[in-house]
PDB file of N, CA and C in Angstrom:
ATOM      1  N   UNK A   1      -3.597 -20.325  -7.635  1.00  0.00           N
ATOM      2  CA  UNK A   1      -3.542 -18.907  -7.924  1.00  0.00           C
ATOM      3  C   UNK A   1      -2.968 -18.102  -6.778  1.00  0.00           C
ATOM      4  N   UNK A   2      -2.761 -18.302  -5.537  1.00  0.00           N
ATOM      5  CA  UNK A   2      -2.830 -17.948  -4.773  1.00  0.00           C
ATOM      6  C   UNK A   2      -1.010 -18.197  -4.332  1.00  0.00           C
ATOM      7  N   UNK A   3      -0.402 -17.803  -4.904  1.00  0.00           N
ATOM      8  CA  UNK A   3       1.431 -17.563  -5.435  1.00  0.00           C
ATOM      9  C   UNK A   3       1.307 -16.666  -4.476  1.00  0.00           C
ATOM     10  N   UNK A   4       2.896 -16.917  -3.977  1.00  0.00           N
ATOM     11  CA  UNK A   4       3.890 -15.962  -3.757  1.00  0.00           C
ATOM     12  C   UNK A   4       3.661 -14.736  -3.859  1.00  0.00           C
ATOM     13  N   UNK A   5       3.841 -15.026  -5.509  1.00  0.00           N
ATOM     14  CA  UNK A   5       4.483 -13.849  -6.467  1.00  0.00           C
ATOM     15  C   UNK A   5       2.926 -13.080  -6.658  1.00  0.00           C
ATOM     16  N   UNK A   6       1.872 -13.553  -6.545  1.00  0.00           N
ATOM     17  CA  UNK A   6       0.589 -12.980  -6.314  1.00  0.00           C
ATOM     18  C   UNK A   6       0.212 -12.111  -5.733  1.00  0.00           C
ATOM     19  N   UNK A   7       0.821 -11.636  -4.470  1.00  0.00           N
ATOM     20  CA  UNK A   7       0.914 -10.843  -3.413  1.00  0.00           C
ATOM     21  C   UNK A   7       1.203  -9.163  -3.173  1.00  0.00           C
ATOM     22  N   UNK A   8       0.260  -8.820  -2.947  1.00  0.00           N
ATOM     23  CA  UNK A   8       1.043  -6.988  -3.240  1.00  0.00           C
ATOM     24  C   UNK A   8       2.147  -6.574  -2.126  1.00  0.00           C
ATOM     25  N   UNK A   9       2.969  -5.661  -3.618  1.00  0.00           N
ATOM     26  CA  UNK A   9       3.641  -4.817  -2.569  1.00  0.00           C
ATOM     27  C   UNK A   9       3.472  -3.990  -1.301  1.00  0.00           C
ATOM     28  N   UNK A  10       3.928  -4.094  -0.447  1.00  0.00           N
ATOM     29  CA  UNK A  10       4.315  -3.754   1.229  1.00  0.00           C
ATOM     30  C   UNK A  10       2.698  -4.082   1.841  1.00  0.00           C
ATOM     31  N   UNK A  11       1.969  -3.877   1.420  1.00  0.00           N
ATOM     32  CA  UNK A  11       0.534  -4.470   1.873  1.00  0.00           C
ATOM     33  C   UNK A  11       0.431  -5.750   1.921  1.00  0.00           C
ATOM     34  N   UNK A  12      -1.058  -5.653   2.467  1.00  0.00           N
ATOM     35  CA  UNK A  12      -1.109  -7.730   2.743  1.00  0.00           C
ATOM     36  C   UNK A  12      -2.062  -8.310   1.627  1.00  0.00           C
ATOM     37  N   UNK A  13      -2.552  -6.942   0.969  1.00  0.00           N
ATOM     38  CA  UNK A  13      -3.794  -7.534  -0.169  1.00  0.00           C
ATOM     39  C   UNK A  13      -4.079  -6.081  -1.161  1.00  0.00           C
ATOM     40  N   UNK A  14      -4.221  -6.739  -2.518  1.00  0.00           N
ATOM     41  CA  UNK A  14      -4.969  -5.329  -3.596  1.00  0.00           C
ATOM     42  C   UNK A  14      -5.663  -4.604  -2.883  1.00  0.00           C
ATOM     43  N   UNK A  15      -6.790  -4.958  -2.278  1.00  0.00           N
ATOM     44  CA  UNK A  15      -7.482  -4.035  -1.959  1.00  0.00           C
ATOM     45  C   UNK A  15      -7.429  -2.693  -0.917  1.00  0.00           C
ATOM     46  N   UNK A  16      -6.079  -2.948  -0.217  1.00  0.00           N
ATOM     47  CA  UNK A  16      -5.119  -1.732   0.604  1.00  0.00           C
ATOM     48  C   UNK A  16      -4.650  -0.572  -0.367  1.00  0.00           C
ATOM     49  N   UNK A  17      -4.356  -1.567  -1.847  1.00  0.00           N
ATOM     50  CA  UNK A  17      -3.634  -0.502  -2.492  1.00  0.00           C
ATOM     51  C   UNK A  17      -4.953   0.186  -3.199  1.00  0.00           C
ATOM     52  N   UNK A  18      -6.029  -0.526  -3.343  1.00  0.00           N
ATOM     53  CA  UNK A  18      -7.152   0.060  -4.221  1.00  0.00           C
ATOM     54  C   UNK A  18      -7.840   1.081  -3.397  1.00  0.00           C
ATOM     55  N   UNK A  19      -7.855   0.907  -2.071  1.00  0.00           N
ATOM     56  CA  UNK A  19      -8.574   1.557  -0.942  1.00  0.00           C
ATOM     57  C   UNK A  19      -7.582   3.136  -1.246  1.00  0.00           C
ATOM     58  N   UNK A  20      -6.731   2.696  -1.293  1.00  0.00           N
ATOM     59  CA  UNK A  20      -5.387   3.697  -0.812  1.00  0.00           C
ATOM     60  C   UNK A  20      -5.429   4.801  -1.971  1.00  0.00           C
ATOM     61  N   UNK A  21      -6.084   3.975  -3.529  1.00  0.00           N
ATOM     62  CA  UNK A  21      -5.672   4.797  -4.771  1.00  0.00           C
ATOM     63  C   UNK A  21      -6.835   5.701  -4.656  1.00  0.00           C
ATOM     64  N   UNK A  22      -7.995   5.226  -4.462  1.00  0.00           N
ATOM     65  CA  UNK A  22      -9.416   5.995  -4.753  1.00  0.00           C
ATOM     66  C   UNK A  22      -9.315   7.138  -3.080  1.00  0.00           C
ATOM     67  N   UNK A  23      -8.962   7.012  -1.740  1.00  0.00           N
ATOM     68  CA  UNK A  23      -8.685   8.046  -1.286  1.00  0.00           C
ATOM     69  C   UNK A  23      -7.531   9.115  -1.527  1.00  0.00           C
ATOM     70  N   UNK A  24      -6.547   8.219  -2.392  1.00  0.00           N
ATOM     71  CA  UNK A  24      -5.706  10.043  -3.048  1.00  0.00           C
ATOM     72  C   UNK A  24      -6.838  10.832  -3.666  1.00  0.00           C
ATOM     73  N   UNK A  25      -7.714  10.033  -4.531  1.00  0.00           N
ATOM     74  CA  UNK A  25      -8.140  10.709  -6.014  1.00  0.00           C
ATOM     75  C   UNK A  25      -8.901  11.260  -5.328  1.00  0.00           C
ATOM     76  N   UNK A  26      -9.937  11.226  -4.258  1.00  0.00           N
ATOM     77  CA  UNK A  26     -10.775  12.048  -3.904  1.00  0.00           C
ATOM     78  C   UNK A  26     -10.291  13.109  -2.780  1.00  0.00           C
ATOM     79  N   UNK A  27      -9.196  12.586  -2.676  1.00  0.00           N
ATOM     80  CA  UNK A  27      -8.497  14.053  -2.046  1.00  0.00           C
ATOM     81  C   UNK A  27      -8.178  15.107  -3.107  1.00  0.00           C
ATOM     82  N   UNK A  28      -7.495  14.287  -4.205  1.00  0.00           N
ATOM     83  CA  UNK A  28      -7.460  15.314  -5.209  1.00  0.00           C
ATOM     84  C   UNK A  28      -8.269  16.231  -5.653  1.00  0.00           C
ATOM     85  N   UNK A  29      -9.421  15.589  -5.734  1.00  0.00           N
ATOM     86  CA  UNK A  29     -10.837  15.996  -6.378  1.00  0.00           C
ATOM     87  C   UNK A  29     -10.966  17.594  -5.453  1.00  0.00           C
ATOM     88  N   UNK A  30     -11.458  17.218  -4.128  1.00  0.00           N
ATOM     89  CA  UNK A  30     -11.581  17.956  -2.852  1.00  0.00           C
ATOM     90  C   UNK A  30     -10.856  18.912  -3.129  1.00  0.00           C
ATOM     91  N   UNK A  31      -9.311  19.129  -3.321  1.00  0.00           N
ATOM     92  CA  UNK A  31      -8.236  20.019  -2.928  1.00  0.00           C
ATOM     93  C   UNK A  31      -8.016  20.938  -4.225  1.00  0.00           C
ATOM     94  N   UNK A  32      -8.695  20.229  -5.725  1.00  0.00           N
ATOM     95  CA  UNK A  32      -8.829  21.112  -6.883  1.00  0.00           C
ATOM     96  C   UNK A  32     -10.143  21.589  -6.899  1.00  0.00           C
ATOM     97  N   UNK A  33     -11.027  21.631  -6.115  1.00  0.00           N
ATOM     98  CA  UNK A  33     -12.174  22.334  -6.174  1.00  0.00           C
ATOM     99  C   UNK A  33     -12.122  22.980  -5.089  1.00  0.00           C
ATOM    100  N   UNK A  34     -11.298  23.452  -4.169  1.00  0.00           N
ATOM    101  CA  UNK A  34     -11.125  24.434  -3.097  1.00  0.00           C
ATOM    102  C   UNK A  34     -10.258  25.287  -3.499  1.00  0.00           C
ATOM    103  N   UNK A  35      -9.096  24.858  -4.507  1.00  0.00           N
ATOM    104  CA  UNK A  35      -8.650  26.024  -4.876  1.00  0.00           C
ATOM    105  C   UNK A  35      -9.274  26.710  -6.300  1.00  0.00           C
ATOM    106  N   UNK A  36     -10.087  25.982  -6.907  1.00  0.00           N
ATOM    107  CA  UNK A  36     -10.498  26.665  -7.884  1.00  0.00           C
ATOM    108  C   UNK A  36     -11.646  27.921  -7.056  1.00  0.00           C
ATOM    109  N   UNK A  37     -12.511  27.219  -6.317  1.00  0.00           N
ATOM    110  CA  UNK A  37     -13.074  28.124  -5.380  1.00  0.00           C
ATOM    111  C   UNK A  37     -12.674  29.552  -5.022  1.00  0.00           C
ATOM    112  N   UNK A  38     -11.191  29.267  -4.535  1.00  0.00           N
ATOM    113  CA  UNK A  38     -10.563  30.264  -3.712  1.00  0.00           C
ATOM    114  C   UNK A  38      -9.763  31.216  -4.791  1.00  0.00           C
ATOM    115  N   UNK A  39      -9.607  30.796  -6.102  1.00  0.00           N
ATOM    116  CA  UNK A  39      -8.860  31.600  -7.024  1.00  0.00           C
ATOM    117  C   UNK A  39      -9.788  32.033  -7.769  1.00  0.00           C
ATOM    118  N   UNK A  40     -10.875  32.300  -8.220  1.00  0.00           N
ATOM    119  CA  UNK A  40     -11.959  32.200  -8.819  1.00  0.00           C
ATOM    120  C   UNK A  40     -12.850  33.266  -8.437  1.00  0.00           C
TER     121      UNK A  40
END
């Protein structure tokens, strides 16, 4: 299992890119509840 072709892009493992996806989203989270705050 452990292919080549198994391997993530520019990282060395999924879990860089999984680490990587869930700190956008909670930036997102953060940055739409500061401006709802601030427009509101």
């Amino acid at each position: 299992m452990n292919n080549q072709e198994d391997k993530a892009p520019l990282f060395r493992s999924w879990r860089t890119w999984y680490t990587l996806v869930v700190a956008i989203l909670v930036l997102l989270i953060v940055l739409f509840q500061l401006f709802t705050k601030y427009f509101s």
